[in-house]
Protein backbone atom coordinates (compact mmCIF):
# COMPACT_ATOMS: atom_id res chain seq x y z
CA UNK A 1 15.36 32.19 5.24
CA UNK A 2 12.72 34.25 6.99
CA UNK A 3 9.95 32.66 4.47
CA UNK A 4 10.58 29.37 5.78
CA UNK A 5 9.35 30.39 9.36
CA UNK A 6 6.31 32.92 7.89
CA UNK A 7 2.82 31.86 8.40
CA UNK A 8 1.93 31.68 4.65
CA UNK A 9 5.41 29.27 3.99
CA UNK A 10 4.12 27.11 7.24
CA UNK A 11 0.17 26.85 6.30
CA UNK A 12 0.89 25.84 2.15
CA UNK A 13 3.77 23.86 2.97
CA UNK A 14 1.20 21.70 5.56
CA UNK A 15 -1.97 22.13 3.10
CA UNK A 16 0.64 20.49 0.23
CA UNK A 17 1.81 17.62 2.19
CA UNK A 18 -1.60 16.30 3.14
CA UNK A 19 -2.50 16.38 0.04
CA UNK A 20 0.99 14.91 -1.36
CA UNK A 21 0.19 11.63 1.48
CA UNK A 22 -2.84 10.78 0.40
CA UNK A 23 -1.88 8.34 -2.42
CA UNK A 24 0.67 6.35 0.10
CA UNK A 25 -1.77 6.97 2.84
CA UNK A 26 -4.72 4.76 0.78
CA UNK A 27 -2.02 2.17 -0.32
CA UNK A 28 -0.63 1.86 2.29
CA UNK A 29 -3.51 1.15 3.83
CA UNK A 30 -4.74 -1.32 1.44
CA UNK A 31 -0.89 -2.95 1.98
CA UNK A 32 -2.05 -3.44 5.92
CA UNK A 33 -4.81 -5.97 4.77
CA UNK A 34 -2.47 -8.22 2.44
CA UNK A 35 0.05 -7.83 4.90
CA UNK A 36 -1.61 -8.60 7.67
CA UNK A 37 -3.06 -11.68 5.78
CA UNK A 38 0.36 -13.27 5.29
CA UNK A 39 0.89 -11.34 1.77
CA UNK A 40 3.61 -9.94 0.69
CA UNK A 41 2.24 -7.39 -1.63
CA UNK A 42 5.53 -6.55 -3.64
CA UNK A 43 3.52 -5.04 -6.36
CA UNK A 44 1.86 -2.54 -4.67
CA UNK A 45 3.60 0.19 -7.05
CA UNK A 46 1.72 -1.47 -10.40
CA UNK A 47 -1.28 -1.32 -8.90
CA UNK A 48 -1.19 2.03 -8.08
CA UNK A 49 0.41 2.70 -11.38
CA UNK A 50 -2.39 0.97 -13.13
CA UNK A 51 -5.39 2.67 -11.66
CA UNK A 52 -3.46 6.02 -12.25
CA UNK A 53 -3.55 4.81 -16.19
CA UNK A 54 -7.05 3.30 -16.25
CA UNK A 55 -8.83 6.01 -14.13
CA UNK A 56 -6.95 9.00 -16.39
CA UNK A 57 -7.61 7.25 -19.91
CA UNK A 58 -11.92 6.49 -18.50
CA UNK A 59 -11.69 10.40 -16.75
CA UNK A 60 -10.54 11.48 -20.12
CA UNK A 61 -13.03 9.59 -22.69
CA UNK A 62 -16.07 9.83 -20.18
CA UNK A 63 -15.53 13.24 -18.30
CA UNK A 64 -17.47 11.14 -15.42
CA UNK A 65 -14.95 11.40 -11.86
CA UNK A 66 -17.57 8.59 -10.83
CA UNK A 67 -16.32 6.18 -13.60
CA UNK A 68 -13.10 7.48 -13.54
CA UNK A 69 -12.74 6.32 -9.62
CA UNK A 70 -14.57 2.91 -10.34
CA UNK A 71 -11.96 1.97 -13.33
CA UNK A 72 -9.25 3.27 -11.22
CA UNK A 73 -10.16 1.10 -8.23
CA UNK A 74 -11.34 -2.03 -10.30
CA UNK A 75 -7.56 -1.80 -12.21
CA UNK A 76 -6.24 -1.94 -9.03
CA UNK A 77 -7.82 -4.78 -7.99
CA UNK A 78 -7.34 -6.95 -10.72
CA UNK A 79 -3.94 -6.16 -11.36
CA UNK A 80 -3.56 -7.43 -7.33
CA UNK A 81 -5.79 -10.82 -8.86
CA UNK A 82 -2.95 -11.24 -10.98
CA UNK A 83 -0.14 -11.33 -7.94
CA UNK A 84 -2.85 -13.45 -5.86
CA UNK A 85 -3.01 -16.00 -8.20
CA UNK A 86 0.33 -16.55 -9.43
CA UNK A 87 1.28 -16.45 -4.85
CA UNK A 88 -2.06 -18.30 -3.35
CA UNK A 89 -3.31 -20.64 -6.33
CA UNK A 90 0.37 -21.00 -7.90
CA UNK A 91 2.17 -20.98 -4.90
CA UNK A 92 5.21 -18.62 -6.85
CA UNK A 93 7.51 -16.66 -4.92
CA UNK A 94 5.72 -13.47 -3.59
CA UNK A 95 8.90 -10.88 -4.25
CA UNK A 96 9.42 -12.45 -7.74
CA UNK A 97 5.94 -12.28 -8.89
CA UNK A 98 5.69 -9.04 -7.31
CA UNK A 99 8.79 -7.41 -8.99
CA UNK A 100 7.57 -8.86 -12.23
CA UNK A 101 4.71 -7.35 -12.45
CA UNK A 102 5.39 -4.37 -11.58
CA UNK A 103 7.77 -4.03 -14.40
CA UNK A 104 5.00 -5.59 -16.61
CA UNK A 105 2.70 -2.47 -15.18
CA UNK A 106 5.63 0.20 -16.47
CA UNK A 107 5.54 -1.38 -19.91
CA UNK A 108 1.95 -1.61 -20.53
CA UNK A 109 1.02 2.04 -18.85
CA UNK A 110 3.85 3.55 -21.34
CA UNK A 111 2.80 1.17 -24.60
CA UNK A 112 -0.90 2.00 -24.40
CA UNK A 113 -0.51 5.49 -23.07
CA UNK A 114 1.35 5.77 -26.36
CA UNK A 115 -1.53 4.30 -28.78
CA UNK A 116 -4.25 6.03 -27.16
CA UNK A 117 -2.53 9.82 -27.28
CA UNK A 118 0.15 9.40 -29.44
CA UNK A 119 3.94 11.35 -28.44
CA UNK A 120 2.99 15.38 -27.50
CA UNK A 121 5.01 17.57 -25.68
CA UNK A 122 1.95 18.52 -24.25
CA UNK A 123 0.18 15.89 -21.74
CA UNK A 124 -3.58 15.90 -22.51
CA UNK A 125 -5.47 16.55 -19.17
CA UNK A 126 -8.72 15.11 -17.68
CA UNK A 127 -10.11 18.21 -16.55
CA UNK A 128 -13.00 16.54 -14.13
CA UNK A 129 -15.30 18.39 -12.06
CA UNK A 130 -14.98 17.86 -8.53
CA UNK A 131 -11.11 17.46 -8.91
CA UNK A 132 -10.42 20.43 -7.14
CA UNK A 133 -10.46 20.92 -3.61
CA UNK A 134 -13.68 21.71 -1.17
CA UNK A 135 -13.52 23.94 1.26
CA UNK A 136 -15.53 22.90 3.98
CA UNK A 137 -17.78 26.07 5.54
CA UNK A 138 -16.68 27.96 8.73
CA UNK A 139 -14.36 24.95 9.45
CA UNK A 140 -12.38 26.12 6.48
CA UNK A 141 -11.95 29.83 8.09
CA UNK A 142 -9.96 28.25 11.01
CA UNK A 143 -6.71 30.05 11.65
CA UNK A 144 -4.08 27.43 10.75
CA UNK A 145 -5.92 24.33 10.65
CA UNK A 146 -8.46 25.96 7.99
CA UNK A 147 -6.63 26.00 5.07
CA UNK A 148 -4.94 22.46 6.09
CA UNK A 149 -7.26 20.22 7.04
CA UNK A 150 -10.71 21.62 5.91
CA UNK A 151 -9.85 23.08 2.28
CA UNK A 152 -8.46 19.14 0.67
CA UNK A 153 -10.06 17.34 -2.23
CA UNK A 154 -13.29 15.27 -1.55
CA UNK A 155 -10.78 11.52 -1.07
CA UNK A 156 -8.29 13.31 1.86
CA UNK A 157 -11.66 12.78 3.70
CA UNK A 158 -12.52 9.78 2.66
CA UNK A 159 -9.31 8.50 2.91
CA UNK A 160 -9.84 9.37 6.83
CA UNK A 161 -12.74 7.27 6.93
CA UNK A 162 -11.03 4.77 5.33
CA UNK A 163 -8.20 4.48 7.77
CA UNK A 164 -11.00 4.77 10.81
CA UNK A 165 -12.95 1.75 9.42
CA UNK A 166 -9.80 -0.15 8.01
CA UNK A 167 -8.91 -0.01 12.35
CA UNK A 168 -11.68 -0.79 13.26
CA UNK A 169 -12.14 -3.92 10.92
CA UNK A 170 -8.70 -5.12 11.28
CA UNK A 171 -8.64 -5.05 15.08
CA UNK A 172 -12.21 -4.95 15.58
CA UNK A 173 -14.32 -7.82 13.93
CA UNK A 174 -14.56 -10.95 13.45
CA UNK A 175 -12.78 -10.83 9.76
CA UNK A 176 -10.07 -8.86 11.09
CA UNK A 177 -9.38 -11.76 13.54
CA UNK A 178 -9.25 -13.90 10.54
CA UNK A 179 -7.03 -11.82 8.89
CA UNK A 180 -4.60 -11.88 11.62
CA UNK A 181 -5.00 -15.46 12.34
CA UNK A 182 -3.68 -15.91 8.34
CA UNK A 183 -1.12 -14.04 8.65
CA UNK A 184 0.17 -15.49 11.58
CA UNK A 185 -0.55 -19.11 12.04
CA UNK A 186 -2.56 -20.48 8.58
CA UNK A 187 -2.74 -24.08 9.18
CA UNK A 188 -4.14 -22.75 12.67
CA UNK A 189 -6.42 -20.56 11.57
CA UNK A 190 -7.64 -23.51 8.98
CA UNK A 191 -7.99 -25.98 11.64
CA UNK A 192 -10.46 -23.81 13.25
CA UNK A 193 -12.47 -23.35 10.35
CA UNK A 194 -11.23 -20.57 8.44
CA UNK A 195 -10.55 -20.38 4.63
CA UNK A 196 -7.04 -19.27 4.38
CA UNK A 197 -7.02 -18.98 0.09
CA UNK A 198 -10.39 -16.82 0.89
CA UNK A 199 -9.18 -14.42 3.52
CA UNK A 200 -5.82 -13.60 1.35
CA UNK A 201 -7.82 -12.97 -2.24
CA UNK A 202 -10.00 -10.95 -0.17
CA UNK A 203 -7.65 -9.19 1.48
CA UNK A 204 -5.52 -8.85 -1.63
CA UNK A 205 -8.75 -7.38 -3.75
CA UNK A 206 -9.04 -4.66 -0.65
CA UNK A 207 -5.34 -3.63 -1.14
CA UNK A 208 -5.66 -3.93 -4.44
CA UNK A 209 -8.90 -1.28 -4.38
CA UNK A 210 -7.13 1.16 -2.13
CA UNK A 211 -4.09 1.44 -4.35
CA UNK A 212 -5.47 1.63 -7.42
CA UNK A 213 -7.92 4.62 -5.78
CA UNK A 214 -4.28 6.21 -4.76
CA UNK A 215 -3.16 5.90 -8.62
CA UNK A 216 -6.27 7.59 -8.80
CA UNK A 217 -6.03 10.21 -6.73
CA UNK A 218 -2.25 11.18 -8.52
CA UNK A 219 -3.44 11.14 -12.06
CA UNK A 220 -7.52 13.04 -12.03
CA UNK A 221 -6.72 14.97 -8.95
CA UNK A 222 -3.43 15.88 -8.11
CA UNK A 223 -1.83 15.96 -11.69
CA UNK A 224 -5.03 16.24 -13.94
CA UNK A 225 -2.69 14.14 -16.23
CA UNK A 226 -1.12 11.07 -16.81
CA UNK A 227 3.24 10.76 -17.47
CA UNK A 228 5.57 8.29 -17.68
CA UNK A 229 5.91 6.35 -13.86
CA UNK A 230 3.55 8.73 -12.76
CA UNK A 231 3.59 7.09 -8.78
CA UNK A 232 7.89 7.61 -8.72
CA UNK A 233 8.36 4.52 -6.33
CA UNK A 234 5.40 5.58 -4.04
CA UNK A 235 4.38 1.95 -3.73
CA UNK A 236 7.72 1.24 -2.67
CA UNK A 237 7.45 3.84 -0.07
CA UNK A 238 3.94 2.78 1.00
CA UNK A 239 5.50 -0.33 1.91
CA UNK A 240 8.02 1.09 4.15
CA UNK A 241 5.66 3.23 5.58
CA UNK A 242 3.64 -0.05 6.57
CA UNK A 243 6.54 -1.63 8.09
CA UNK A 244 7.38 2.23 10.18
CA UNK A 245 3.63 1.87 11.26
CA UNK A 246 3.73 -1.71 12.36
CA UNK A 247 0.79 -2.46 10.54
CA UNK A 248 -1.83 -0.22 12.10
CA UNK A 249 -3.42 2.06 10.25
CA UNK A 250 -3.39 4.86 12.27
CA UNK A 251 0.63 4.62 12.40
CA UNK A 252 0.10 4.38 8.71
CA UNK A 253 -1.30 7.89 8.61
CA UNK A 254 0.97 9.42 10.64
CA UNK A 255 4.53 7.87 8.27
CA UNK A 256 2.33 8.74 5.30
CA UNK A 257 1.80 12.56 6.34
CA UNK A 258 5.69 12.96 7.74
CA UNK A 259 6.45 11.08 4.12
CA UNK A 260 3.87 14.06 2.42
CA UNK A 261 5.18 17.06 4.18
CA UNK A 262 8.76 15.98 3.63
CA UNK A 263 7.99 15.28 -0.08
CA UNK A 264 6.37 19.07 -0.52
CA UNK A 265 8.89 20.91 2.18
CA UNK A 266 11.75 19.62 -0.62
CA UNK A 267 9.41 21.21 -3.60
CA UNK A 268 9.14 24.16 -1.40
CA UNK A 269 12.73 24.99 -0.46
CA UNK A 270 13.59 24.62 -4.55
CA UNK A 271 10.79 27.26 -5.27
CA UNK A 272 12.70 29.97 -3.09
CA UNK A 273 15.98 29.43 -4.69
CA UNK A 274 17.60 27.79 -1.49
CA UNK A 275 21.55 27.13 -2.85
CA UNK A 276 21.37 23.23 -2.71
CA UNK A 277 21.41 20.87 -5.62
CA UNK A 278 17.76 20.31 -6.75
CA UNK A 279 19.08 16.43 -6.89
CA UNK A 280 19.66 16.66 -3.43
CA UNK A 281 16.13 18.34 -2.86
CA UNK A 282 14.29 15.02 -4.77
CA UNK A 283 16.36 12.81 -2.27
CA UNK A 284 15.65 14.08 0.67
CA UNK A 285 12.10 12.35 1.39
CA UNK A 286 13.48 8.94 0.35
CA UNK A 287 16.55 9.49 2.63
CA UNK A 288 14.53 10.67 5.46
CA UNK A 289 12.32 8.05 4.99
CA UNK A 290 15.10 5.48 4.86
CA UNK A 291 16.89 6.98 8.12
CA UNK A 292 13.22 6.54 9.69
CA UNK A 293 13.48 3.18 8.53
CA UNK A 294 16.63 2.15 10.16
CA UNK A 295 15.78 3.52 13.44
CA UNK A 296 12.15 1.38 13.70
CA UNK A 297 12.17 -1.42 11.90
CA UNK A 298 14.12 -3.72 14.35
CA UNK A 299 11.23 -2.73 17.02
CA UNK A 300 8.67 -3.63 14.40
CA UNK A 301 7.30 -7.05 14.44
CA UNK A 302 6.01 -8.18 11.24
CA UNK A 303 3.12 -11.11 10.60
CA UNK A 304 4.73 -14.64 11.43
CA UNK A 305 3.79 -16.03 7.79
CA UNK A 306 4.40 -12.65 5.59
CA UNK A 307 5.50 -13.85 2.38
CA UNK A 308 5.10 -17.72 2.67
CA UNK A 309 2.28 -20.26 1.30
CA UNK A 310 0.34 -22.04 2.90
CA UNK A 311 -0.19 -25.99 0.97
CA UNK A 312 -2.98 -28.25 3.18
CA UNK A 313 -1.06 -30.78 1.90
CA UNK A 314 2.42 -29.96 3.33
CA UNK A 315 3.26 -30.48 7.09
């Protein structure tokens, strides 16, 4: 047991779950835009899970990690086009559609992953350059916070900047208000001049961006591969995570990095033989995130008009 408290144990086990939050920490974050705009983004796990396939299958064919992060990102976003038109133009139920799709998403991912590599036992790999971490000079030599925070892959800083501008936008600006005034009030925020069906499909094609760049970020940088259900419900979590960080996206970071180190900590304690069954280990950052769950979410005060339409017609 005197690993778990060593230097070394502490230092990887924090370096692995940054890097293990970053694909909830970008969805997530993407989920605070369509949330905050009254959407009930439901199939935040397909996207995710589609820009994991796309990105992989372009990274592999092109050996370009610039077109590999564009068809990651633009899968993402139109596999969110589909959920905002069946929910804003369609007016269908946002959990249905949501749930439906994201089964659609498992299908297709597994069919076409299929006819492009065929059945190996052996998962072809990307191998991108750039996929590997950067260590960032002198900052990287810091005792501690070195290896953690200044050795990551090229997106854990971006990411950063993502969450610092998402803040600021959201909270900050003129669309933000907009946002906010959707997601709380619509026929308000109409009334005063603002295009409700605009604000959500833009908001939507945002969320839709950020998790498709997390499916990303599992499949060319974390895995170099591409398997079966390759996010493992991390859309799912991303959307608890949201609701634990009462949509701001600095809360965001923090559930998403708790969610991370949990997630490796449970990896970690298998590696050194600890005498508890490894089903139990795979639970634990699902439970913990669950018992996190129950202890917030009544203080947590979600958008009046998550999940409903909005028809000008209807009073």
């Amino acid at each position: 047991m005197s690993v778990i408290f060593s230097e070394v144990f502490l230092v990887t086990l924090l370096a692995a779950g940054v890097r293990m939050a970053m694909p909830i920490l970008l969805a997530a974050t993407g989920e605070v835009f369509a949330e905050r705009s009254g959407m009930l983004n439901i199939n935040l796990e397909g996207q995710m899970l589609m820009g994991a396939f796309v990105s992989f299958v372009v990274g592999y064919y092109t050996h370009s990690m610039v077109l590999a992060l564009a068809a990651g990102i633009l899968a993402g976003v139109l596999t969110a086009m589909l959920m905002s038109l069946a929910c804003i133009t369609w007016h269908a139920q946002h959990t249905v559609v949501g749930i439906t799709l994201n089964m659609f998403v498992l299908g297709f991912t597994s069919f076409w992953y299929r006819v492009a590599f065929g059945i190996t036992t052996s998962p072809p790999k990307a191998d991108l350059a750039g996929s590997g971490t950067q260590a960032i000079p002198l900052l990287s030599k810091i005792p501690l916070l070195g290896p953690v925070l200044f050795n990551q892959s090229f997106l854990f800083y971006a990411a950063l900047i993502i969450v610092a501008v998402s803040y600021f936008v959201i909270f900050k600006t003129r669309f933000g208000l907009k946002i906010r005034a959707v997601g709380e009030y619509p026929r308000a925020a109409e009334t005063m001049g603002v295009n409700q069906i605009k604000i959500r499909y833009i908001s939507m094609a945002i969320c839709g961006a950020l998790a498709g760049l997390g499916g990303t970020f599992l499949s060319i940088i974390s895995l170099n591969r591409f398997v079966d259900n390759i996010t493992a419900s991390r859309g799912f979590i991303a959307l608890a995570i949201v609701i634990f960080g009462k949509w701001n996206p600095w809360l965001v970071l923090c559930g998403s990095l708790f969610f991370g180190i949990v997630d490796a900590l449970q990896l970690r304690l298998q590696a050194i033989g600890l005498n508890v069954p490894y089903h139990l280990m795979l639970m634990l950052p699902y439970a913990l995130t669950i018992v996190v769950m129950v202890f917030t979410a009544g203080k947590s005060e979600s958008p009046a008009a998550l999940g409903q339409d909005y028809e000008r017609e209807v009073l």
